[in-house]
N, C-alpha and C. Protein backbone atom coordinates (compact mmCIF):
# COMPACT_ATOMS: atom_id res chain seq x y z
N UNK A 1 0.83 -1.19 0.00
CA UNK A 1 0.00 0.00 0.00
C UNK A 1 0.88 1.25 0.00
N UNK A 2 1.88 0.91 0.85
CA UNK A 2 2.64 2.52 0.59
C UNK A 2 3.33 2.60 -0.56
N UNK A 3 4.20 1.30 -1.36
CA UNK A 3 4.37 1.70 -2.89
C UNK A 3 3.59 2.13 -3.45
N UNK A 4 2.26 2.13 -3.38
CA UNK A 4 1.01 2.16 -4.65
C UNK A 4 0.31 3.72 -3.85
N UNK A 5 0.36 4.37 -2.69
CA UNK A 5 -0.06 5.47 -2.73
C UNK A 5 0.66 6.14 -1.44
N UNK A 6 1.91 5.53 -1.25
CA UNK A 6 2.82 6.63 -0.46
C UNK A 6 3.28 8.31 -0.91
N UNK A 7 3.48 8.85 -0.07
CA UNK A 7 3.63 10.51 -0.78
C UNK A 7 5.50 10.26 -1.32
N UNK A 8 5.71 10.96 -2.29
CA UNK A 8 6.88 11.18 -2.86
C UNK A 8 7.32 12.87 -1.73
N UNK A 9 6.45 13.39 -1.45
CA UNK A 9 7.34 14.91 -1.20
C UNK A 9 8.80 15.03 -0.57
N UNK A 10 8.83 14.06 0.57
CA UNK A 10 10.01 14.00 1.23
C UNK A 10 11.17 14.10 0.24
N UNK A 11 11.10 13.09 -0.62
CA UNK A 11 11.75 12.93 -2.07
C UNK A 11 12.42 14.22 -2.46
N UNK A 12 11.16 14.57 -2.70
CA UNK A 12 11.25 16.18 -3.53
C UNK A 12 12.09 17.13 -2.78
N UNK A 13 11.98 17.03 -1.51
CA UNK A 13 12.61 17.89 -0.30
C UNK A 13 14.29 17.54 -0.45
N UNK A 14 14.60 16.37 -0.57
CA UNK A 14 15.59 15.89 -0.69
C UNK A 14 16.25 16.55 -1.86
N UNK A 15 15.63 16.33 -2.96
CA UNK A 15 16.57 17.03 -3.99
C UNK A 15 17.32 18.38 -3.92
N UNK A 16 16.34 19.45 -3.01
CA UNK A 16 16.78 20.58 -2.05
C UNK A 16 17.45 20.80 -0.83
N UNK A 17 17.62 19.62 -0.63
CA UNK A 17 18.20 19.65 0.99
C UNK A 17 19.57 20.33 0.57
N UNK A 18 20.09 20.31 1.95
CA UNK A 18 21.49 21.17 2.25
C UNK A 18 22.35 19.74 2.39
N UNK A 19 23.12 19.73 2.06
CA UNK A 19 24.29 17.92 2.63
C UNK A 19 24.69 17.98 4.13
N UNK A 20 24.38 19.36 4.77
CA UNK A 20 24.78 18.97 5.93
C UNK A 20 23.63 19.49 6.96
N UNK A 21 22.09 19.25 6.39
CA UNK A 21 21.29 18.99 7.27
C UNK A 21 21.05 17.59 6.99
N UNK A 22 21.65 16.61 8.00
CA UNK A 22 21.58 15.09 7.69
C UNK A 22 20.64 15.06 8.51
N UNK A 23 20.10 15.89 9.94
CA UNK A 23 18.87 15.23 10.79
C UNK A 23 17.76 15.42 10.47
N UNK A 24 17.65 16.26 8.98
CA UNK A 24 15.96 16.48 8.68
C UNK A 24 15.86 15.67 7.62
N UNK A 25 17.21 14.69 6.98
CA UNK A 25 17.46 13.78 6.33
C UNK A 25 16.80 12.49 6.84
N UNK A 26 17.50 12.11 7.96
CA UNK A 26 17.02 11.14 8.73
C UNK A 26 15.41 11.01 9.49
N UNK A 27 14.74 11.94 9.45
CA UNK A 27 13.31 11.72 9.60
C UNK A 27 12.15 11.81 8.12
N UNK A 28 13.08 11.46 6.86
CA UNK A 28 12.08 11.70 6.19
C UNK A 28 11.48 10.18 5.58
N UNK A 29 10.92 10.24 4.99
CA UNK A 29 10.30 9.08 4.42
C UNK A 29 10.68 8.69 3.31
N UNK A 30 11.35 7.82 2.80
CA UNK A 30 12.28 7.59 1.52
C UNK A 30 12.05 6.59 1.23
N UNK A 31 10.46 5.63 1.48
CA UNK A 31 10.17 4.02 1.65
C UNK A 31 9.78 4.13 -0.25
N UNK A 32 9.51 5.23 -0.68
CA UNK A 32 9.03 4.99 -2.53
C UNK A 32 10.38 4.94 -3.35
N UNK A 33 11.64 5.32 -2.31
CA UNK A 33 12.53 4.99 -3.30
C UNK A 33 12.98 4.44 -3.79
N UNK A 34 13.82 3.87 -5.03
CA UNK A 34 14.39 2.58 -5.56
C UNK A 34 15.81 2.65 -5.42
N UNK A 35 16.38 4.33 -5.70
CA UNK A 35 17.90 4.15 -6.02
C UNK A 35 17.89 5.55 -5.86
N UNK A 36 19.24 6.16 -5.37
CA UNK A 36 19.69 7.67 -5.69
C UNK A 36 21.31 7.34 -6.13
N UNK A 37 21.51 8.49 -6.75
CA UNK A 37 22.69 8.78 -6.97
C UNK A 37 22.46 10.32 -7.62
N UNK A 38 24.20 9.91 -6.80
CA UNK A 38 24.65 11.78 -7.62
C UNK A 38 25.68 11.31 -8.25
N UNK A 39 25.56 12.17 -9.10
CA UNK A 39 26.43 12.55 -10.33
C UNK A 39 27.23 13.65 -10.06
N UNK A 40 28.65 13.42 -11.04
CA UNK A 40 30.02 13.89 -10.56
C UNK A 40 29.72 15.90 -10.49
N UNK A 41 28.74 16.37 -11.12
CA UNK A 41 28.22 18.10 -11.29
C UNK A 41 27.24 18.06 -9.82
N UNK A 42 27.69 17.67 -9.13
CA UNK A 42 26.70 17.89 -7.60
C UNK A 42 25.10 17.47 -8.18
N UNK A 43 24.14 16.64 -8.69
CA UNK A 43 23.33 16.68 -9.59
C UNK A 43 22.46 15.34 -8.76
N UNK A 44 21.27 15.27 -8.16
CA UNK A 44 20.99 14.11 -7.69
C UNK A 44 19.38 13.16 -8.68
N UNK A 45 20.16 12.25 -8.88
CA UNK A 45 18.88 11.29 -9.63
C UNK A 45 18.12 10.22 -8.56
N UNK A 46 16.75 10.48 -8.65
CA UNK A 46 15.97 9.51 -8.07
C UNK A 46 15.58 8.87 -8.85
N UNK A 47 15.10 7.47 -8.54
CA UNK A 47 14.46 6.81 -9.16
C UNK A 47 13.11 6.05 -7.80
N UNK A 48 12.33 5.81 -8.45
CA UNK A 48 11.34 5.64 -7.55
C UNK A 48 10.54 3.82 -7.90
N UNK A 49 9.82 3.43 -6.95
CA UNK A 49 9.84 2.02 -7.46
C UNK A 49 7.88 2.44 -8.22
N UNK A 50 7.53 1.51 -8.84
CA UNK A 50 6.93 1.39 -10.12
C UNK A 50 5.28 1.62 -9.13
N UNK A 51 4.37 2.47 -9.30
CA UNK A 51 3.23 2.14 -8.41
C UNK A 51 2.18 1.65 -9.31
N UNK A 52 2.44 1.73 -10.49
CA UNK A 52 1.52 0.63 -11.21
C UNK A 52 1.75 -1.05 -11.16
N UNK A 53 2.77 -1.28 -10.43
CA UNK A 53 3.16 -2.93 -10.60
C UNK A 53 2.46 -2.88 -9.32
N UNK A 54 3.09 -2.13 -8.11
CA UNK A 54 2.49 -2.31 -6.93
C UNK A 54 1.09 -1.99 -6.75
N UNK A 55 0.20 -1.68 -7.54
CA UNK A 55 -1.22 -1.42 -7.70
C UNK A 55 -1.42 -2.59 -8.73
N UNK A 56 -1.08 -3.36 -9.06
CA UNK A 56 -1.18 -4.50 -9.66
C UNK A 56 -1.20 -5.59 -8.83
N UNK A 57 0.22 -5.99 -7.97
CA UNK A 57 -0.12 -6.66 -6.56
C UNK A 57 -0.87 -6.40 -5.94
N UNK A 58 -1.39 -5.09 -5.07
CA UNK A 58 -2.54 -5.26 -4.95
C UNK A 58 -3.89 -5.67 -5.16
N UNK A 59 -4.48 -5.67 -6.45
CA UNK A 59 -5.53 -6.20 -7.00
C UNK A 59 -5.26 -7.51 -7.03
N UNK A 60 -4.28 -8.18 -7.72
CA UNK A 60 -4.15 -9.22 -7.63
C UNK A 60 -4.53 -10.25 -5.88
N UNK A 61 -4.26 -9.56 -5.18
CA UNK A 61 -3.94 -10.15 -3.44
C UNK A 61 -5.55 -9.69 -2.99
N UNK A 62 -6.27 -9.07 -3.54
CA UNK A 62 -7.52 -8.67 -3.41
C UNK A 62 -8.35 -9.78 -3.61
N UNK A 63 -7.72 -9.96 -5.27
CA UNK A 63 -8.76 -10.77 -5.89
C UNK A 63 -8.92 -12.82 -5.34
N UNK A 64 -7.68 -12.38 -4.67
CA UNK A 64 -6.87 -14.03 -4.22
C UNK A 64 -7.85 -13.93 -2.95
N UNK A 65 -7.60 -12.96 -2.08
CA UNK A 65 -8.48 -12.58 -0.69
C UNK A 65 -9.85 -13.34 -1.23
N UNK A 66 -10.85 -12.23 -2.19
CA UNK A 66 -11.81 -12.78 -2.38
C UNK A 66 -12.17 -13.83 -2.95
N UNK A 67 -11.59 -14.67 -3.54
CA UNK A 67 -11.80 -16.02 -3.76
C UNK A 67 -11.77 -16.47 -3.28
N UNK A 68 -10.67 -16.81 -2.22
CA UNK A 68 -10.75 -17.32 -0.79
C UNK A 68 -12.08 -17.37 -0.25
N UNK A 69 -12.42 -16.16 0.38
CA UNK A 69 -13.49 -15.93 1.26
C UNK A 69 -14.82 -16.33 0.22
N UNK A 70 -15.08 -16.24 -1.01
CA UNK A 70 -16.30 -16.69 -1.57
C UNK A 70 -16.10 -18.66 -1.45
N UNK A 71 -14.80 -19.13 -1.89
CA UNK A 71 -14.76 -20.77 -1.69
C UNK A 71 -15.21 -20.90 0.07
N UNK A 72 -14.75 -20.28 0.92
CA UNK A 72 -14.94 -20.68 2.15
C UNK A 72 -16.13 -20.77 2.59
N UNK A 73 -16.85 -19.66 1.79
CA UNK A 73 -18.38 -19.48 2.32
C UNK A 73 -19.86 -20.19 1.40
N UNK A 74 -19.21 -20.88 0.38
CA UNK A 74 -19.19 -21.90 -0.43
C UNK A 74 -19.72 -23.24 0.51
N UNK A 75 -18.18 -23.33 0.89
CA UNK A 75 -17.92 -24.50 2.19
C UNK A 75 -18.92 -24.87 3.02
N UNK A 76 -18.63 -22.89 3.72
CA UNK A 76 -20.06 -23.38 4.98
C UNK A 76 -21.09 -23.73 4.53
N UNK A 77 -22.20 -23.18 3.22
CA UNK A 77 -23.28 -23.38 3.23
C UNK A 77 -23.52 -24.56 2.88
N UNK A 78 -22.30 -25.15 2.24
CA UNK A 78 -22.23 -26.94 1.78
C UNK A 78 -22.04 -27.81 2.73
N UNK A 79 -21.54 -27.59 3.84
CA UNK A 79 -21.61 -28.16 5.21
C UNK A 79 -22.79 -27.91 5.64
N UNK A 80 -23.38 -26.84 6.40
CA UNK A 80 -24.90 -26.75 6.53
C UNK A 80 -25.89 -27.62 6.34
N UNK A 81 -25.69 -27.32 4.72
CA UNK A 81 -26.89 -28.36 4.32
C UNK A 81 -26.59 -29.61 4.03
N UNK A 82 -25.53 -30.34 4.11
CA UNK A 82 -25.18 -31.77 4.37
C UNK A 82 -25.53 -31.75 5.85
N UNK A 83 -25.43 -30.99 6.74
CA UNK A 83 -26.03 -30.99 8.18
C UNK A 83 -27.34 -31.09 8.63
N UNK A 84 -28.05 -30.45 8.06
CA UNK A 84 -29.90 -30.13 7.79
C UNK A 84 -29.79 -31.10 7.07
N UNK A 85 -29.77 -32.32 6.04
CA UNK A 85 -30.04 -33.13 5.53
C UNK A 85 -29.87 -34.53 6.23
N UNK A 86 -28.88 -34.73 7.05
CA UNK A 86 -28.01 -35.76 7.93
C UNK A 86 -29.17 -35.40 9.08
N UNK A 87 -30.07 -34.32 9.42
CA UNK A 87 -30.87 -34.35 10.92
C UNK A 87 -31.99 -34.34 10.01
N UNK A 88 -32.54 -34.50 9.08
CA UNK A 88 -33.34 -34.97 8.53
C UNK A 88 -34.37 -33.75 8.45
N UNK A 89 -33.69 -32.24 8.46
CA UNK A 89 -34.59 -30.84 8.50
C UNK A 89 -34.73 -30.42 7.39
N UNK A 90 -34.35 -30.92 5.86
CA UNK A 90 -33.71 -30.23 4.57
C UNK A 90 -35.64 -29.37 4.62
């Protein structure tokens, strides 16, 4: 969930930061990132990880969830009524 709708700003803050405010460095949130680097002109590249793949896992783990829970409830009502049929209530 936080790949697929975490905030980038911290990010953004970063590209502005100062190099030697490292403690407003260390409280930011940098969980969307994939990779940084700087380049040899003081120059910093982010790269960020993909939120359409991770909004893809999601749906996918949704759709697994609900299949689950529709086979399970499947189950019960197929137990049930092998139950009501076995006490002779059908």
């Amino acid at each position: 969930m936080r790949l697929a709708f975490g905030c980038v700003s911290d990010a953004i803050r970063l590209l502005y930061c100062d190099q030697s405010d490292e403690k407003s460095i260390e409280n930011m949130d940098l969980f969307n990132i994939s990779e940084i680097k700087r380049k040899k002109g003081g120059d910093i590249e982010i790269k960020f990880f993909d939120r359409l793949k991770a909004l893809e896992k999601l749906q996918q783990l949704c759709d697994e969830k609900d299949a689950l829970t529709g086979a399970s409830l499947y189950s019960a009502i197929a137990q049930s009524a092998c139950a009501l049929k076995e006490d002779g209530l059908e």
